[in-house]
N, C-alpha and C. Protein backbone atom coordinates (compact mmCIF):
# COMPACT_ATOMS: atom_id res chain seq x y z
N UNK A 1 45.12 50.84 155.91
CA UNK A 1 44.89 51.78 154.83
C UNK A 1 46.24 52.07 154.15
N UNK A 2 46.20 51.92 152.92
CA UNK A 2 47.74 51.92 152.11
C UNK A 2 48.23 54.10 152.06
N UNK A 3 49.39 54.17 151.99
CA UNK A 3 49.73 55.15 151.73
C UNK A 3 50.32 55.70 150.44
N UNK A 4 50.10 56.61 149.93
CA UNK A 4 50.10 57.05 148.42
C UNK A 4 51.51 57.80 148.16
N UNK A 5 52.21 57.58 147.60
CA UNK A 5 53.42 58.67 147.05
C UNK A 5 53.52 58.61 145.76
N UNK A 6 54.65 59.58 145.18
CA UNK A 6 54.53 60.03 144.33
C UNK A 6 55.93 60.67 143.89
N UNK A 7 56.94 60.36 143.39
CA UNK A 7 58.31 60.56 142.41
C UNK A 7 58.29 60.86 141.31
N UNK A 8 58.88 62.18 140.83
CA UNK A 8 59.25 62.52 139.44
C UNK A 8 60.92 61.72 139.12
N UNK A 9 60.93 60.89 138.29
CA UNK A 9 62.29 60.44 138.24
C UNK A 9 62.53 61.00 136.79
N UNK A 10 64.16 60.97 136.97
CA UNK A 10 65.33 60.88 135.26
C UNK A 10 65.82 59.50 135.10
N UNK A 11 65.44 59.30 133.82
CA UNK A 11 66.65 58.18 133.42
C UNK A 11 68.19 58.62 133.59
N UNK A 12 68.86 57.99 134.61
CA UNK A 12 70.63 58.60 134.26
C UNK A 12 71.58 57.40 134.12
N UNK A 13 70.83 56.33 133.61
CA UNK A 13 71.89 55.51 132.75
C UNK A 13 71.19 54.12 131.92
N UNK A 14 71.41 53.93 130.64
CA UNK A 14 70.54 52.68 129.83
C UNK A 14 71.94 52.07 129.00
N UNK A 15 72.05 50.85 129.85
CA UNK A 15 72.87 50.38 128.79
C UNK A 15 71.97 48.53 128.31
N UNK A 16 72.11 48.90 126.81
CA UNK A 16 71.35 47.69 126.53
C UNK A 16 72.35 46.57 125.44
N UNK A 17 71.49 45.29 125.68
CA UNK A 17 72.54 44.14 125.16
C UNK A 17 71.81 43.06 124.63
N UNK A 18 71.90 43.11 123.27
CA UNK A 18 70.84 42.29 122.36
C UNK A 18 70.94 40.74 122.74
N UNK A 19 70.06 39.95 123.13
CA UNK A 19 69.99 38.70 123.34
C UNK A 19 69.71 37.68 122.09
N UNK A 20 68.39 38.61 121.36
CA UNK A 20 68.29 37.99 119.84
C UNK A 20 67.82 39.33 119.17
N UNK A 21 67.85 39.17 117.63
CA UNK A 21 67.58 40.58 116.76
C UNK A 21 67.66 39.88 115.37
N UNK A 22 66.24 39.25 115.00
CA UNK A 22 65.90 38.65 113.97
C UNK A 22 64.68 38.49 113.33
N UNK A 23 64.27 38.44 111.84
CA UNK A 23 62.67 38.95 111.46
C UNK A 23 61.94 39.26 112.36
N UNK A 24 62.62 40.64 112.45
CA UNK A 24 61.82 41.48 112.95
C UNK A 24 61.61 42.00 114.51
N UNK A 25 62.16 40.98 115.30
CA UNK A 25 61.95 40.58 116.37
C UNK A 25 63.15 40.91 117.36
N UNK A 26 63.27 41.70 118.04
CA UNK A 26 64.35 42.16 119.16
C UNK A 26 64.08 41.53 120.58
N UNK A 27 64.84 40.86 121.53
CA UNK A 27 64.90 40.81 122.24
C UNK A 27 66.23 41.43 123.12
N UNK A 28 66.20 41.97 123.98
CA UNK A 28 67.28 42.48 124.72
C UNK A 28 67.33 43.36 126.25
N UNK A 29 67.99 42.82 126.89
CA UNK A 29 68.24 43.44 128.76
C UNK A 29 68.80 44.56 128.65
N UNK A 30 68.12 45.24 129.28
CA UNK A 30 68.14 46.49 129.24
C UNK A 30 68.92 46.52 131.37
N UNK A 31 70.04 47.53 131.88
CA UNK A 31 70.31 48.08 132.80
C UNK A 31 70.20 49.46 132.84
N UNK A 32 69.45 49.84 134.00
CA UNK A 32 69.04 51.08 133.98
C UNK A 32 69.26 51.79 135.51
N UNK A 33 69.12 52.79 135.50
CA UNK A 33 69.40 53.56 136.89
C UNK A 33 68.57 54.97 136.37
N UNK A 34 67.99 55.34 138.02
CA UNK A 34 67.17 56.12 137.79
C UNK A 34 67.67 57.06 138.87
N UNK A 35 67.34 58.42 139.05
CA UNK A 35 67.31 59.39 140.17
C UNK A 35 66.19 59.83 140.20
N UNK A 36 65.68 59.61 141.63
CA UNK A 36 63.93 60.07 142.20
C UNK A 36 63.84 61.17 142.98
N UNK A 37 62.94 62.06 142.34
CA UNK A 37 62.97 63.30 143.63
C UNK A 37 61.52 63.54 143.70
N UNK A 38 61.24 63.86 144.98
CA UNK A 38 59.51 63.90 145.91
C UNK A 38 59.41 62.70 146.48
N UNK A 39 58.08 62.43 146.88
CA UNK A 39 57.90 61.58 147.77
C UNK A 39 58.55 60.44 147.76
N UNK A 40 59.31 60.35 147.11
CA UNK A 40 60.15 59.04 146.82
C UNK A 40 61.42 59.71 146.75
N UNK A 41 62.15 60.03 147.26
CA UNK A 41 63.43 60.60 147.04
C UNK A 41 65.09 59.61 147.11
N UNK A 42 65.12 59.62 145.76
CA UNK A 42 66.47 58.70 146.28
C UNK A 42 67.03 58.10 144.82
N UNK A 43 67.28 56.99 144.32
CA UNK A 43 67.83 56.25 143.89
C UNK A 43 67.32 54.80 142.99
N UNK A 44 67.27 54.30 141.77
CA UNK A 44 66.86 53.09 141.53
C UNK A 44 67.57 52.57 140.80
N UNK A 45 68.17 51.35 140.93
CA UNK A 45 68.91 50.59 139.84
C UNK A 45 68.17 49.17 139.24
N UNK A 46 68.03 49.24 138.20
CA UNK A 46 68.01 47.77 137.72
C UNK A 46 67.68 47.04 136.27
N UNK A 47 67.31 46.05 136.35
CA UNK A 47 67.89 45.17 134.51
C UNK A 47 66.21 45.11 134.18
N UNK A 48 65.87 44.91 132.95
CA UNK A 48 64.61 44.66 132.34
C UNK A 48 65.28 44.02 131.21
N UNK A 49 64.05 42.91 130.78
CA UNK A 49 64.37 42.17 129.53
C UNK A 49 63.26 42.78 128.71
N UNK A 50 63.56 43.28 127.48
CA UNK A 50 62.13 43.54 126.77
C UNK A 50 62.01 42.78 124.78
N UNK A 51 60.79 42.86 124.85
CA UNK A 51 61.06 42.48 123.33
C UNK A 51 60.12 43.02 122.27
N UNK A 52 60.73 43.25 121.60
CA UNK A 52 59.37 44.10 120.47
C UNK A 52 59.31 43.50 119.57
N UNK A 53 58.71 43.45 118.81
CA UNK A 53 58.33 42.95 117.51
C UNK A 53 57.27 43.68 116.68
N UNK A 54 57.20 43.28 115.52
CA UNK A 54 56.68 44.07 114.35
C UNK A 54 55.21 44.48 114.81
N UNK A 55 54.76 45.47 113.98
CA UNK A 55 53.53 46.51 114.35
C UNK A 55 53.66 46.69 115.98
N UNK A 56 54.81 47.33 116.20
CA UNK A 56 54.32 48.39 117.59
C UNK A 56 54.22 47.35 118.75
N UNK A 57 54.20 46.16 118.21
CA UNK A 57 54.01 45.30 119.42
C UNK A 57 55.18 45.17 120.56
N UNK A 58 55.38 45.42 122.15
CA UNK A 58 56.59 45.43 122.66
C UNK A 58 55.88 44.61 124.27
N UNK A 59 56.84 44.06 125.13
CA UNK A 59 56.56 43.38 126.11
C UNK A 59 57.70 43.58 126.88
N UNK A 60 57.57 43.90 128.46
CA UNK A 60 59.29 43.39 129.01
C UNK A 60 58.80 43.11 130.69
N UNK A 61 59.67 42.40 131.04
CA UNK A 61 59.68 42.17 132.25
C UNK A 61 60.91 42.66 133.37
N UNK A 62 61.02 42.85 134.38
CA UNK A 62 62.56 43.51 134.86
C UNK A 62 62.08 43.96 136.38
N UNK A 63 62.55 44.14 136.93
CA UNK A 63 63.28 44.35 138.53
C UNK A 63 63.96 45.93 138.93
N UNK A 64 63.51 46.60 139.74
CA UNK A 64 63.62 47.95 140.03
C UNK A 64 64.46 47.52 141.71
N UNK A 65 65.29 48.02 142.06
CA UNK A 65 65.74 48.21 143.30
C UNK A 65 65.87 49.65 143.77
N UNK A 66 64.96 50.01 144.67
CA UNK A 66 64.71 51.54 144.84
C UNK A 66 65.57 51.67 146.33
N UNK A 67 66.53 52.67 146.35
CA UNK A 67 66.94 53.38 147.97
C UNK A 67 66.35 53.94 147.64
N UNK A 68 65.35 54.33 148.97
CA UNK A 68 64.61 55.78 148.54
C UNK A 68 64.32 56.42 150.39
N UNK A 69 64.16 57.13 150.48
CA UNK A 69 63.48 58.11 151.65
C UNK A 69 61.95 58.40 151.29
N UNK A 70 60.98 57.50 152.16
CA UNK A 70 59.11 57.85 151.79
C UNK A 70 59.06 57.72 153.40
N UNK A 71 57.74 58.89 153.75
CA UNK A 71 57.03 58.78 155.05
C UNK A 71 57.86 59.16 155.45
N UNK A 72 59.53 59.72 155.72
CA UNK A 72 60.39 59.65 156.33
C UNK A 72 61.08 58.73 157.07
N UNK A 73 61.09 57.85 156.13
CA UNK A 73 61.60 56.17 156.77
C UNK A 73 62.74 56.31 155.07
N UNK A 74 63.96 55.51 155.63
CA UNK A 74 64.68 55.42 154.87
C UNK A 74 65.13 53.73 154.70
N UNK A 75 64.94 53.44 153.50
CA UNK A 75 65.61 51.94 153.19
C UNK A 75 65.75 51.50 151.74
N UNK A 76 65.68 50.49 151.35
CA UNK A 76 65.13 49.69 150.18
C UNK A 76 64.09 49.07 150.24
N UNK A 77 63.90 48.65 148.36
CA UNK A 77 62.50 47.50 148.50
C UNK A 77 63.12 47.45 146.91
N UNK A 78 61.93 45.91 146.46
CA UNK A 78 61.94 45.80 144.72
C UNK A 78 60.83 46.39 144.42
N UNK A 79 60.79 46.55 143.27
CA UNK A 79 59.20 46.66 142.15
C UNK A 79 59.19 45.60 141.10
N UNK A 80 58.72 44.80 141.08
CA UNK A 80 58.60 44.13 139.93
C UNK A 80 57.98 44.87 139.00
N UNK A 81 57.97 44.59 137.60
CA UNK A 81 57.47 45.12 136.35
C UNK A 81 57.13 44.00 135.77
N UNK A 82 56.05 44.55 134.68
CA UNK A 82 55.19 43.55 133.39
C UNK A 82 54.45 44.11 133.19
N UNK A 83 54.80 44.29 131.57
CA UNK A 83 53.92 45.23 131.02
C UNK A 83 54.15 44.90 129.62
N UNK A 84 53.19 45.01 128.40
CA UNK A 84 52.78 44.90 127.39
C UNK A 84 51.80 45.70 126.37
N UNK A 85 52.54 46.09 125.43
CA UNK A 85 51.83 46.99 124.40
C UNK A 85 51.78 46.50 123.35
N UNK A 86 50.33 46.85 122.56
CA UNK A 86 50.16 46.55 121.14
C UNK A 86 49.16 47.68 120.41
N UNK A 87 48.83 47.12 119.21
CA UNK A 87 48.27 48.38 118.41
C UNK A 87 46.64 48.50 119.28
N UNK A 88 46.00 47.32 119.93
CA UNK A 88 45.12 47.75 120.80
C UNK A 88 44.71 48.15 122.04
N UNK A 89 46.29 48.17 122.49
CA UNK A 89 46.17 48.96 123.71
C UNK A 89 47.39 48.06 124.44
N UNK A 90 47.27 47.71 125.47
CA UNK A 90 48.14 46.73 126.77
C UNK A 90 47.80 46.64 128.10
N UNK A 91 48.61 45.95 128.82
CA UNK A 91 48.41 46.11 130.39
C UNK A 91 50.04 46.40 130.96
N UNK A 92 49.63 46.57 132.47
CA UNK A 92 50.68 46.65 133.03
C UNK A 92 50.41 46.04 134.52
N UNK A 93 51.71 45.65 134.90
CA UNK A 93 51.11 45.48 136.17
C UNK A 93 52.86 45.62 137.16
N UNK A 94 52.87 46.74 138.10
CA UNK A 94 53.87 46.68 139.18
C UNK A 94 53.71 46.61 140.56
N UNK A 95 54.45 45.89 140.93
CA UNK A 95 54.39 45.66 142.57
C UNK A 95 55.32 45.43 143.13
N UNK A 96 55.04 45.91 144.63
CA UNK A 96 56.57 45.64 145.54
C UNK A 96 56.66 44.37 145.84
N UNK A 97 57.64 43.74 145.18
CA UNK A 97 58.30 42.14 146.11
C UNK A 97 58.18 42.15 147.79
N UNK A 98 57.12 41.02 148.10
CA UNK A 98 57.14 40.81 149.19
C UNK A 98 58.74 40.46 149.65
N UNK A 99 58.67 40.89 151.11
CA UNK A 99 59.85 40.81 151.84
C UNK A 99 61.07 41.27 151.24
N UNK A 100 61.10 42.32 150.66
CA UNK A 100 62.41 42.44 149.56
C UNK A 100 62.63 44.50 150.30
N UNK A 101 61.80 44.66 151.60
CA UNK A 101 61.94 45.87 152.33
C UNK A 101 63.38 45.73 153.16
N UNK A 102 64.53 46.61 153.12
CA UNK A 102 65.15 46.98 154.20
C UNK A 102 65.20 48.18 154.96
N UNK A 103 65.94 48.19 156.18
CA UNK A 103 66.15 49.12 156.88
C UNK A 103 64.90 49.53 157.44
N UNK A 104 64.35 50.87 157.57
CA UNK A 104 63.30 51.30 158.18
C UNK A 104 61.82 50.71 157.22
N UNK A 105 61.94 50.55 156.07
CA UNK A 105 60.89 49.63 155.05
C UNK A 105 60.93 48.29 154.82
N UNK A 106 61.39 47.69 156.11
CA UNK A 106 61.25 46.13 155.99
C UNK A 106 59.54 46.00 156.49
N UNK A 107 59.20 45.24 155.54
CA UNK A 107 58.05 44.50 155.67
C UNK A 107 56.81 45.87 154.92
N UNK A 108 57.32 46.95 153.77
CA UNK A 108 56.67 47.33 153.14
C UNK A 108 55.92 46.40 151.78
N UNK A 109 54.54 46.55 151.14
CA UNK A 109 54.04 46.09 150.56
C UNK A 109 53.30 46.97 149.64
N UNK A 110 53.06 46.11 148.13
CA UNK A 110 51.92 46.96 147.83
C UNK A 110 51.95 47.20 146.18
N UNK A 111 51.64 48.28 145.69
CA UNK A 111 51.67 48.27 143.87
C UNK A 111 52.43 49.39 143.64
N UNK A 112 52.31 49.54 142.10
CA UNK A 112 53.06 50.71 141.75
C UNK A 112 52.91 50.88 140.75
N UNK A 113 52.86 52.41 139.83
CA UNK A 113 52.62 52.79 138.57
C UNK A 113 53.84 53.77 138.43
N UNK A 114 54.11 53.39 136.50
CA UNK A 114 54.76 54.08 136.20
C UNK A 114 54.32 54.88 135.05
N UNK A 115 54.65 56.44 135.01
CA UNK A 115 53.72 57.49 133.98
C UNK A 115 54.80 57.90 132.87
N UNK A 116 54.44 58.27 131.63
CA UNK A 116 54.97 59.34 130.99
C UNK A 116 54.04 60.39 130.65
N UNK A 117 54.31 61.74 130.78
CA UNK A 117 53.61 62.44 129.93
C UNK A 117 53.59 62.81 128.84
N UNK A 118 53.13 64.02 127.98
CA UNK A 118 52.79 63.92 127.28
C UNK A 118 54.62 65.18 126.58
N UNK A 119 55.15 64.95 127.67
CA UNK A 119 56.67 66.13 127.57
C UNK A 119 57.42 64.89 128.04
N UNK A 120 57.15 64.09 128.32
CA UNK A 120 58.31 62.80 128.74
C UNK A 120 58.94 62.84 129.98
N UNK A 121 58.69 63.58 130.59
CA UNK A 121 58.74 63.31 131.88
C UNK A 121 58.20 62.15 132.88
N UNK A 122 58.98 61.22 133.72
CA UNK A 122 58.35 60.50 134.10
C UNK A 122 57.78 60.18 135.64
N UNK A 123 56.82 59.47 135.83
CA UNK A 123 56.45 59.47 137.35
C UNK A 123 56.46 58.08 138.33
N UNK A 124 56.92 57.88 139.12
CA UNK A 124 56.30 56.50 140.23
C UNK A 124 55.53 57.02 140.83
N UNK A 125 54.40 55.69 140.97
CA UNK A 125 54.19 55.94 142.28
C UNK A 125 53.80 54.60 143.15
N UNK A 126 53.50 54.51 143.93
CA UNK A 126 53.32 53.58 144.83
C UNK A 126 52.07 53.77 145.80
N UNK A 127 51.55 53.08 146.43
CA UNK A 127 50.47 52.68 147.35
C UNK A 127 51.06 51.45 148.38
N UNK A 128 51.23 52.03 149.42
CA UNK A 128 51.78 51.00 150.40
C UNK A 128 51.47 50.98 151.62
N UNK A 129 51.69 49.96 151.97
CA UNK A 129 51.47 49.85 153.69
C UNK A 129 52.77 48.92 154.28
N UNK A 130 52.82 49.85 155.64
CA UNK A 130 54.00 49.60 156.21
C UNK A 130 53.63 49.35 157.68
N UNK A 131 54.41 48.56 158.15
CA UNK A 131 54.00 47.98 159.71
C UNK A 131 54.86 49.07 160.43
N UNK A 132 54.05 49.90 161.06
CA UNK A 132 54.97 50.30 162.57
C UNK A 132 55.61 49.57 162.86
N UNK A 133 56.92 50.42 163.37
CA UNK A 133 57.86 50.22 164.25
C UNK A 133 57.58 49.42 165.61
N UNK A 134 57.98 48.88 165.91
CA UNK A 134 57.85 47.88 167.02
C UNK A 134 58.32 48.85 168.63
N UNK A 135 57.78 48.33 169.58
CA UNK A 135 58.96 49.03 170.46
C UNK A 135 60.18 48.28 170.76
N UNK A 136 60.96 49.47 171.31
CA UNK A 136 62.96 49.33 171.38
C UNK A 136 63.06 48.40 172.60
N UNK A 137 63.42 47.22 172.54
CA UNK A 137 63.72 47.02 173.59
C UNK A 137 64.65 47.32 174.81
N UNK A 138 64.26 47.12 175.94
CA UNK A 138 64.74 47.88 176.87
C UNK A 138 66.44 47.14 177.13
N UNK A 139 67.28 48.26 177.52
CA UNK A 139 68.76 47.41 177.96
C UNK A 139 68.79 46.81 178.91
C-alpha cells in the first residue's frame, strides 16, 4: 500500500539560459532549487528544459533531486517531470526514478504531483512505497 505526503515548497533560486528564441518559439534550461517544508521537509535542486511557443502553448521536461526527511527516514531520490500545456488543456506526468533512492530511501518508488494555487503557492506530493529496513546484522 503506497504512502501519501505532502510539501508546501518556495522557489529560492531560477536561473535560466536560452538554447533557441525564434518566431516565436523559446526554448531554454531552466536551474532551479527549491525549499520543502511538511511532509517532505528538506531541499530540491535541479535543471528543466522547457519550451513555449505561440498561443499559450508550453512543454518541459527536467529532473528534481529531493534531500528530504518523509516517514522519518532521511535520504534522497529523483522525480522526473513532463508536462504540457495548451489552449485545451495538457497533461502531466511525475515520478520517482527507479533506484535513484539513497540513504534510509533507497529502493523508494512511485508518482508525484505538483500544485499551484490559486495565491501561487506551491505543493508536492508523492505516493510511495518503501521497503522496510532489513535486519542489522549481527557482529
Amino acid at each position: 500500500m503506497s504512502t501519501h505526503a505532502e510539501s508546501a515548497f518556495e522557489i529560492t533560486g531560477w536561473d535560466e539560459e536560452d538554447v533557441f528564441d525564434a518566431d516565436g518559439v523559446r526554448i531554454y534550461r531552466v536551474k532551479v532549487a527549491k525549499a520543502l517544508t511538511g511532509e517532505l521537509e528538506g531541499t530540491a535542486a535541479g535543471e528543466m528544459t522547457m519550451a513555449m511557443a505561440p498561443g499559450d502553448s508550453a512543454a518541459y521536461v527536467g529532473f528534481d533531486r529531493l534531500e528530504v526527511t518523509v516517514g522519518g527516514r532521511r535520504g534522497s531520490f529523483v522525480i522526473r517531470h513532463n508536462a504540457s500545456m495548451h489552449a485545451g488543456g495538457g497533461d502531466a506526468a511525475w515520478d520517482i526514478v527507479p533506484g535513484s533512492g539513497t540513504g534510509e530511501l533507497s529502493g523508494i518508488r512511485g508518482t508525484s504531483t505538483v500544485a499551484k494555487d490559486a495565491d501561487g503557492n506551491h505543493t508536492y506530493a508523492i505516493d510511495y512505497d518503501l521497503e522496510e529496513p532489513g535486519p542489522v546484522p549481527a557482529p
